[in-house]
Protein backbone atom coordinates (compact mmCIF):
# COMPACT_ATOMS: atom_id res chain seq x y z
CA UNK A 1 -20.70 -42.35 14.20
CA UNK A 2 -17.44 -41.38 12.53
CA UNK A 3 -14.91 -39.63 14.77
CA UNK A 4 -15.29 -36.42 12.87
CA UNK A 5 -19.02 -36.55 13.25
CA UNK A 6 -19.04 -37.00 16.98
CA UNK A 7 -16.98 -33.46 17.32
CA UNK A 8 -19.32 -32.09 15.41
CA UNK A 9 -22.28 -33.29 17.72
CA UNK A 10 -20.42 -32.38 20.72
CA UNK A 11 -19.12 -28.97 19.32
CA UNK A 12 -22.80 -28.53 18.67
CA UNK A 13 -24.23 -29.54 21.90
CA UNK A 14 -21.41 -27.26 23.23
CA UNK A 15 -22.47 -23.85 21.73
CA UNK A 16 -26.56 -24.91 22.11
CA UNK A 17 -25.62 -25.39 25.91
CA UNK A 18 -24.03 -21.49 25.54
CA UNK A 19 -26.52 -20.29 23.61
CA UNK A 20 -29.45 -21.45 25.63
CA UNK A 21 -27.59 -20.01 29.21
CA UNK A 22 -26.92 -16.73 27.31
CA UNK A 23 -30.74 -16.62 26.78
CA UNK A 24 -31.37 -17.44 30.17
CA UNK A 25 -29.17 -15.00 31.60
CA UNK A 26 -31.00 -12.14 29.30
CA UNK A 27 -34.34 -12.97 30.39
CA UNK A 28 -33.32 -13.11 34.43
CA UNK A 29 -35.45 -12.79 36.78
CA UNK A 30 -38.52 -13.90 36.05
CA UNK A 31 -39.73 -14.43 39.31
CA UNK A 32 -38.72 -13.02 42.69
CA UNK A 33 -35.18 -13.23 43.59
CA UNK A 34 -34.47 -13.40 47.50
CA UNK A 35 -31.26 -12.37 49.21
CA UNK A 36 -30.57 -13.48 52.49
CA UNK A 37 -28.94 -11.06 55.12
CA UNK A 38 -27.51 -12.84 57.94
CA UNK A 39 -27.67 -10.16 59.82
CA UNK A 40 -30.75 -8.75 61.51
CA UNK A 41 -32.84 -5.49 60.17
CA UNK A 42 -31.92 -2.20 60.91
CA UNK A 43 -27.97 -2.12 60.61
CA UNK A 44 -26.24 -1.44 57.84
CA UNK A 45 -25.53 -4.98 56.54
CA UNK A 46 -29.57 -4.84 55.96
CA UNK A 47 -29.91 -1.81 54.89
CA UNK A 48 -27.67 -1.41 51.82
CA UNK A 49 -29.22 -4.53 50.36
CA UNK A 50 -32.67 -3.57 50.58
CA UNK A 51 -31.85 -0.06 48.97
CA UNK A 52 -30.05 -1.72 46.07
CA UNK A 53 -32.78 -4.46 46.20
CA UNK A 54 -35.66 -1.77 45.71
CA UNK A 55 -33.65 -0.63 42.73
CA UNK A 56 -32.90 -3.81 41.31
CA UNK A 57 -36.82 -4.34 41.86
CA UNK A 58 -37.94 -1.76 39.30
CA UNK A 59 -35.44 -2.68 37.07
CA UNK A 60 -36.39 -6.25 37.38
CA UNK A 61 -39.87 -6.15 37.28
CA UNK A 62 -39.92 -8.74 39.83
CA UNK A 63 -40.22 -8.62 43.71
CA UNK A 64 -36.31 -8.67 45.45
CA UNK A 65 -37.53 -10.38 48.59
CA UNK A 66 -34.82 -9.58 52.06
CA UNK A 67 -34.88 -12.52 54.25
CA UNK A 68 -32.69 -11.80 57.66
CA UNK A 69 -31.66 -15.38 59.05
CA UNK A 70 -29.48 -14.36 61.77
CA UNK A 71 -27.13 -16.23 64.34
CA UNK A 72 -23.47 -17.57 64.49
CA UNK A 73 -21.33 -14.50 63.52
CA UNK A 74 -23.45 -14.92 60.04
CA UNK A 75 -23.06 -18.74 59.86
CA UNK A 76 -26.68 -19.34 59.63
CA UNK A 77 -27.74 -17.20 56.94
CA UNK A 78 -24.88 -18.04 54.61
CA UNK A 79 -25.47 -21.80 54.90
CA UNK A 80 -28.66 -21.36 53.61
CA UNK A 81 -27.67 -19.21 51.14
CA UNK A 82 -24.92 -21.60 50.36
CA UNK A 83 -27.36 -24.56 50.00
CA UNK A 84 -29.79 -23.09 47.28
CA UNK A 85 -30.10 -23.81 44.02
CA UNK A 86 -27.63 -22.15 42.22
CA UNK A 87 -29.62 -20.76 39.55
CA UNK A 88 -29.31 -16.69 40.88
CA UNK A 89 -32.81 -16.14 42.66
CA UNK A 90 -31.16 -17.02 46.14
CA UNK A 91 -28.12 -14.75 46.80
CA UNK A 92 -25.86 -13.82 49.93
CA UNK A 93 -25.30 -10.10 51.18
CA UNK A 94 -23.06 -10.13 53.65
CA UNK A 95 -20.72 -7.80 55.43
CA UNK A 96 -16.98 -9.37 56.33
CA UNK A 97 -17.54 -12.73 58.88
CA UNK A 98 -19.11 -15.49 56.93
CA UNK A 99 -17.52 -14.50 53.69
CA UNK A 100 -13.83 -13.56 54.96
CA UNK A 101 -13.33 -14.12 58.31
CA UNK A 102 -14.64 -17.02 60.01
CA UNK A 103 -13.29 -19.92 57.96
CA UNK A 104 -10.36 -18.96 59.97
CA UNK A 105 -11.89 -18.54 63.38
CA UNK A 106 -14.75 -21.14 63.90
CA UNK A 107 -13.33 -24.81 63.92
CA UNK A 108 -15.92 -25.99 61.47
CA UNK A 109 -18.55 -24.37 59.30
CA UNK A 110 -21.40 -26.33 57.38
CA UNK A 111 -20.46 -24.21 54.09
CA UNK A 112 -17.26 -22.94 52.35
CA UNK A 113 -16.91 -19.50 51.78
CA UNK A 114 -14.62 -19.91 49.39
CA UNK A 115 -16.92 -21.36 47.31
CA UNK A 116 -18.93 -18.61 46.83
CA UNK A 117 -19.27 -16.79 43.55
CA UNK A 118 -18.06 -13.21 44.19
CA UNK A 119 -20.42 -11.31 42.18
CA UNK A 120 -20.09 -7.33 43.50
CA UNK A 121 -18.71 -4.97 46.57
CA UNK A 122 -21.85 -2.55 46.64
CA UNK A 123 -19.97 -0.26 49.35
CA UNK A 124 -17.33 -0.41 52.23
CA UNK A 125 -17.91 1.84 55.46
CA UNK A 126 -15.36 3.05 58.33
CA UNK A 127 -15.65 1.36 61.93
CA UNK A 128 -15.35 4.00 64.68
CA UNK A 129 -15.47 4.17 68.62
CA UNK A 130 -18.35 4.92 69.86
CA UNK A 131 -19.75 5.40 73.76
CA UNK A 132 -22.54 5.82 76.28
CA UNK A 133 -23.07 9.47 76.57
CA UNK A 134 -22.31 8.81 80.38
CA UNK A 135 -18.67 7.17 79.89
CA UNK A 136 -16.22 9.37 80.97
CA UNK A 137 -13.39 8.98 78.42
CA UNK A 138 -13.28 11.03 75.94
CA UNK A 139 -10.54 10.65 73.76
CA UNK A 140 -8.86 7.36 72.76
CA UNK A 141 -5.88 8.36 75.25
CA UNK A 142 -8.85 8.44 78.14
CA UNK A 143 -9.92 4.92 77.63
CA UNK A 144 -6.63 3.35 77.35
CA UNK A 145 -5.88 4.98 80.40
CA UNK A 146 -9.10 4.07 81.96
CA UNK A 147 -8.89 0.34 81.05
CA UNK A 148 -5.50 0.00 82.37
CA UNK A 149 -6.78 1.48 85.64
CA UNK A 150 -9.31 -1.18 85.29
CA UNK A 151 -8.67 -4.05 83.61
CA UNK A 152 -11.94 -5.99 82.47
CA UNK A 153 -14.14 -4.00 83.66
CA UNK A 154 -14.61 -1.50 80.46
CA UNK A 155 -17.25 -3.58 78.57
CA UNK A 156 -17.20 -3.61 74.65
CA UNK A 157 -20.49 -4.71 72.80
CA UNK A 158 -20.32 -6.52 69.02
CA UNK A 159 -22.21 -7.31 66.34
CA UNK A 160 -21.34 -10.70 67.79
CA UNK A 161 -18.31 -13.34 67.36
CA UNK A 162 -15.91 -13.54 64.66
CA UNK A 163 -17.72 -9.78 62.78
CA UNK A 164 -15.53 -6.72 62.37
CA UNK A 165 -16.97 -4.72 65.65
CA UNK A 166 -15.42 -8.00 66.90
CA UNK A 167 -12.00 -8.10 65.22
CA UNK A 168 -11.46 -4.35 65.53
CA UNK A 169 -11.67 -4.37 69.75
CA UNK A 170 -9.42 -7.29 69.86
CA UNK A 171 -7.07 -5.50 67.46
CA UNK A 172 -7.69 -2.29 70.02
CA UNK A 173 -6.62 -3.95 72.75
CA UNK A 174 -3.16 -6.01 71.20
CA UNK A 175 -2.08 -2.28 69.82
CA UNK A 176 -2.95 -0.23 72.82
CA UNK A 177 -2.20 -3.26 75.68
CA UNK A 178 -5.30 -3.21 77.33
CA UNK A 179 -8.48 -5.80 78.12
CA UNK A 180 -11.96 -4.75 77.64
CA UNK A 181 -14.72 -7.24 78.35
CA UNK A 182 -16.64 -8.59 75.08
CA UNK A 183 -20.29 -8.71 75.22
CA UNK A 184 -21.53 -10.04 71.70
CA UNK A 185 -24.47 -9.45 70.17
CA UNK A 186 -26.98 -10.64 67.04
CA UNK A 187 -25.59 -7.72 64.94
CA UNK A 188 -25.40 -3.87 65.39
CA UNK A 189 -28.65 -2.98 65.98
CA UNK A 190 -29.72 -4.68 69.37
CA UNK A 191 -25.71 -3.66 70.64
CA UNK A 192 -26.32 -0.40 69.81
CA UNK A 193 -29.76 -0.35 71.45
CA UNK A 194 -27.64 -1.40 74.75
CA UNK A 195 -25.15 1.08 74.14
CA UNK A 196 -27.79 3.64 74.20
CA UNK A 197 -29.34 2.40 77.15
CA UNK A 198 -25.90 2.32 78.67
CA UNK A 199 -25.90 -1.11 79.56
CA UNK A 200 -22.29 -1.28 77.94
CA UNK A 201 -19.69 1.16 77.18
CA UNK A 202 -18.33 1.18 74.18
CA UNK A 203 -18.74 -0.60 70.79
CA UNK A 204 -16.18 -0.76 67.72
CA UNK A 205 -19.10 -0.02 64.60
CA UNK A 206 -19.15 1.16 61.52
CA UNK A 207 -20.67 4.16 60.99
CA UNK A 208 -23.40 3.47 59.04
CA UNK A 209 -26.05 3.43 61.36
CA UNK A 210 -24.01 5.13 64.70
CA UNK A 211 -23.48 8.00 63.38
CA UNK A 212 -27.35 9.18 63.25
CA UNK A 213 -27.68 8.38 66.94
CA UNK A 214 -24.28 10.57 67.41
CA UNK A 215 -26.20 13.21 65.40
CA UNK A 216 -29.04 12.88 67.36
CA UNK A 217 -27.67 12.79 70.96
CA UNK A 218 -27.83 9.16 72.35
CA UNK A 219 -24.18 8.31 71.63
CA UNK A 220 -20.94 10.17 71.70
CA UNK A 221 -18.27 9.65 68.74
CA UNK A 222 -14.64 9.29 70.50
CA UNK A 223 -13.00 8.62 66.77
CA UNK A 224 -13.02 6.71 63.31
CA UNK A 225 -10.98 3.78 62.32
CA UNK A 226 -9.86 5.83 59.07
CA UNK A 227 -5.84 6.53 57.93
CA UNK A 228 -6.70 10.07 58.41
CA UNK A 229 -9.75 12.33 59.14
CA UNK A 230 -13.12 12.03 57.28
CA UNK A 231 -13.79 15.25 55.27
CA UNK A 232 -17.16 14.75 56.17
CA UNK A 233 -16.14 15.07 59.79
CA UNK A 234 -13.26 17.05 60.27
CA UNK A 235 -13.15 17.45 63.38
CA UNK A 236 -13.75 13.62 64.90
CA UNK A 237 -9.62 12.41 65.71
CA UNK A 238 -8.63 9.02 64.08
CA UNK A 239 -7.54 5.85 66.14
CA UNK A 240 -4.40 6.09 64.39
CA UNK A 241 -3.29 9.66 65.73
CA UNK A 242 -3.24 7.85 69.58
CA UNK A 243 -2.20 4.02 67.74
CA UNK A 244 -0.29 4.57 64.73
CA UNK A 245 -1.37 2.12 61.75
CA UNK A 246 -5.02 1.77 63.46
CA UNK A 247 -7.25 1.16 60.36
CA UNK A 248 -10.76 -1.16 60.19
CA UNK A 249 -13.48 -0.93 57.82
CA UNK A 250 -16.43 -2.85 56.65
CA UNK A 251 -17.41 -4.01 53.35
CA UNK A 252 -21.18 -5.09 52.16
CA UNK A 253 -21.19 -7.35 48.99
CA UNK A 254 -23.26 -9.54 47.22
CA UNK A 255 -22.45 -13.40 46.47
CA UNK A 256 -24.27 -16.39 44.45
CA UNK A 257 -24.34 -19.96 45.66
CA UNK A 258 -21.67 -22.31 44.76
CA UNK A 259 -21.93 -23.24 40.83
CA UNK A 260 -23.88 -20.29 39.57
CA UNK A 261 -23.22 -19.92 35.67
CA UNK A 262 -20.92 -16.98 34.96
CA UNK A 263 -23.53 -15.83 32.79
CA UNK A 264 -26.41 -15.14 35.26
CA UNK A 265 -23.59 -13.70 37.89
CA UNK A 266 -22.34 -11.28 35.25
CA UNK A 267 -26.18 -10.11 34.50
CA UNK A 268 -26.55 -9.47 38.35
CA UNK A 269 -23.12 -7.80 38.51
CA UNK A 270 -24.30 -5.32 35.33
CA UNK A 271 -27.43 -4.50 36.65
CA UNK A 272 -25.88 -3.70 40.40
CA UNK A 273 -23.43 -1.59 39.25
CA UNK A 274 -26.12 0.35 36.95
CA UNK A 275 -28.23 0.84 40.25
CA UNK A 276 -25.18 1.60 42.29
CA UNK A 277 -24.37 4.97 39.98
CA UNK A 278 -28.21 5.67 40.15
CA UNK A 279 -28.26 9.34 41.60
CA UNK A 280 -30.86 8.38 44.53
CA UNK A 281 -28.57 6.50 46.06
CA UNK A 282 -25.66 9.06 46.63
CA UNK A 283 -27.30 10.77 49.47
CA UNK A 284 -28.58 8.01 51.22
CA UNK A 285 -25.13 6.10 50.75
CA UNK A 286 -24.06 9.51 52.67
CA UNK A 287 -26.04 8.69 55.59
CA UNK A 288 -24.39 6.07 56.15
CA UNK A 289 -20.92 6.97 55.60
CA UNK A 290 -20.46 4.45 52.54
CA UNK A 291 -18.25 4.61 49.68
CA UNK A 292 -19.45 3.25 46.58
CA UNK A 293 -17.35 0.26 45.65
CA UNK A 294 -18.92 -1.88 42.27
CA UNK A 295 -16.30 -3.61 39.74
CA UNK A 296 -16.60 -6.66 38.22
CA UNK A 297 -16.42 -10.00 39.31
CA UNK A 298 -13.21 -11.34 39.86
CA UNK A 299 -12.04 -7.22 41.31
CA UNK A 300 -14.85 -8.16 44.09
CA UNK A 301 -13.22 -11.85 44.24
CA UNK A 302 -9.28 -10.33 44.38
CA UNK A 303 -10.97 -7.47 47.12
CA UNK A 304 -12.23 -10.69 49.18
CA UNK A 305 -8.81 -12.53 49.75
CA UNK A 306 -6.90 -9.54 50.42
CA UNK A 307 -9.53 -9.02 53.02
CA UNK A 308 -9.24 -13.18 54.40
CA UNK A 309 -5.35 -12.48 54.73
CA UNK A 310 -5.59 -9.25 56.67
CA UNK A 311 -8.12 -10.37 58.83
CA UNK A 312 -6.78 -14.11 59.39
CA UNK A 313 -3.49 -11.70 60.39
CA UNK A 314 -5.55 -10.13 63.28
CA UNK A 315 -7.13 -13.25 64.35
CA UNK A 316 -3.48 -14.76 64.32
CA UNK A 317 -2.03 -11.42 66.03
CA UNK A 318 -4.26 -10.92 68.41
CA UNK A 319 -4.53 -14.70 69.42
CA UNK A 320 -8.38 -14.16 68.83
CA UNK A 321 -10.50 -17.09 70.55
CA UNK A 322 -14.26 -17.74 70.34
CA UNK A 323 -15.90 -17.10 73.95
């Protein structure tokens, strides 16, 4: 085939390849499309995905299936995620640790989260100090003062190693000199259920899901991990007023396996943002404490490494080790 000829074919082959992915990304999904939450159900890494997912689902007309693989700080969930075909009907939602923070904390992971294709921040939500009803501190100044009397012997529950309940007590106890004792768990919801039961005494979450059981009695709010005071709760103090510069929140996004054509992420990313400014969502975003985030693509992949280097500074500061 003359040289001229074989551009042709190739330029051809080119723009059919385009053409038929374009297609493909139009008609997507149709089947089910699952997204794995490596996080168990009832916190809010589970439940912002299966609100969006519901929405998505109508949209869709196809079933968006939550599947919670939990363990590792979010390890085992994103490898799996990680591992699937990348052709957008297995996706990752995932708060901060497997996407931002553990590459820099566990010696070896069985995935690379840099690899993943950032495809949307759905919403970010303040951490905050919360306690046992029966703990006596109550301020921030209180439990400094009570874990210095006691070194150790405050214990501080997580969502487990390496996650932002995690990263936030460590940075807690660098800024105010103090040692609490960690006691990780599988995610917020079973820590929290100890925290209520007053098996432990304080946690570091985000507010998603602690703030209803502040509202309804069964925990007490010492003060939010916010620059300055939430309107929505004027009266709660900030870290920072008692540890100037204290600031920690969480984010909950959504990410493709390694690979996936820009074409099918960009169709996801349109049609999460559309159900992110649906009106149904506001107030139950507002239970939760969580600010609406969206923006395209490579915002929600510039977001994510500004969020690796502030955490990996932590990890670094705080001389962080996994127990």
């Amino acid at each position: 085939m003359p040289r001229a000829g074989a551009q042709c074919a190739i330029l051809a082959a080119i723009i059919l390849a385009a053409c038929i992915g374009s297609a493909a990304a139009q008609d997507f999904p149709t089947r089910a499309v699952r997204i794995v939450v490596p996080f168990p159900a009832g916190g809010t890494a589970d439940i912002v995905p299966r609100v969006v997912g519901d929405i998505l689902s109508r949209k869709w007309g196809q079933p968006v299936i939550i599947e919670n693989r939990t363990g590792a700080g979010g390890n085992i969930g994103a490898e799996a995620a990680f591992k699937a075909e990348p052709d957008g009907y297995t996706l990752l939602s995932a708060p901060p640790p497997p996407l931002v923070i553990n590459q820099n904390l566990y010696p070896k992971l069985n995935f690379d989260p840099l690899q993943f294709v950032p495809i949307v921040v759905m919403v970010r939500v303040p951490n905050s100090l919360v306690v046992t009803p029966k703990f006596p501190a109550r301020s921030v100044a209180d439990l400094i003062a009570q874990a210095r009397a006691d070194p150790g012997k405050v214990t501080s529950a997580t969502q487990g190693n390496g996650t932002t309940s995690h990263l936030t007590s460590e940075m807690f106890q660098m800024m105010a000199g103090v040692k609490v004792q960690h006691v990780p768990y599988r995610g917020s919801a079973p820590a929290l259920a100890d925290l209520i039961a007053g098996n432990v005494d304080i946690m570091f979450d985000n507010l998603g899901v602690s703030l209803a059981l502040v509202k309804g009695g069964q925990l007490r709010l010492v003060a939010v991990a916010t620059p300055e005071r939430m309107a929505s709760l004027p009266d709660v103090p900030t870290i920072a007023e008692t540890l100037p510069g204290f600031e920690s929140e969480a984010f909950f996004s959504v990410v493709a396996p390694p690979k996936t054509s820009s074409q099918i992420v960009n169709k996801i990313n349109a049609d999460i943002n559309e159900a992110l400014r649906q009106p149904e969502l506001a107030p139950r975003f507002a239970t939760l404490s969580a600010e609406t985030v969206g923006g395209t693509p490579k915002e929600t992949a510039d977001y994510m490494q500004a969020e690796v280097e502030r955490w990996n500074k932590v990890i670094k500061a705080a001389n962080v080790k996994l127990q």
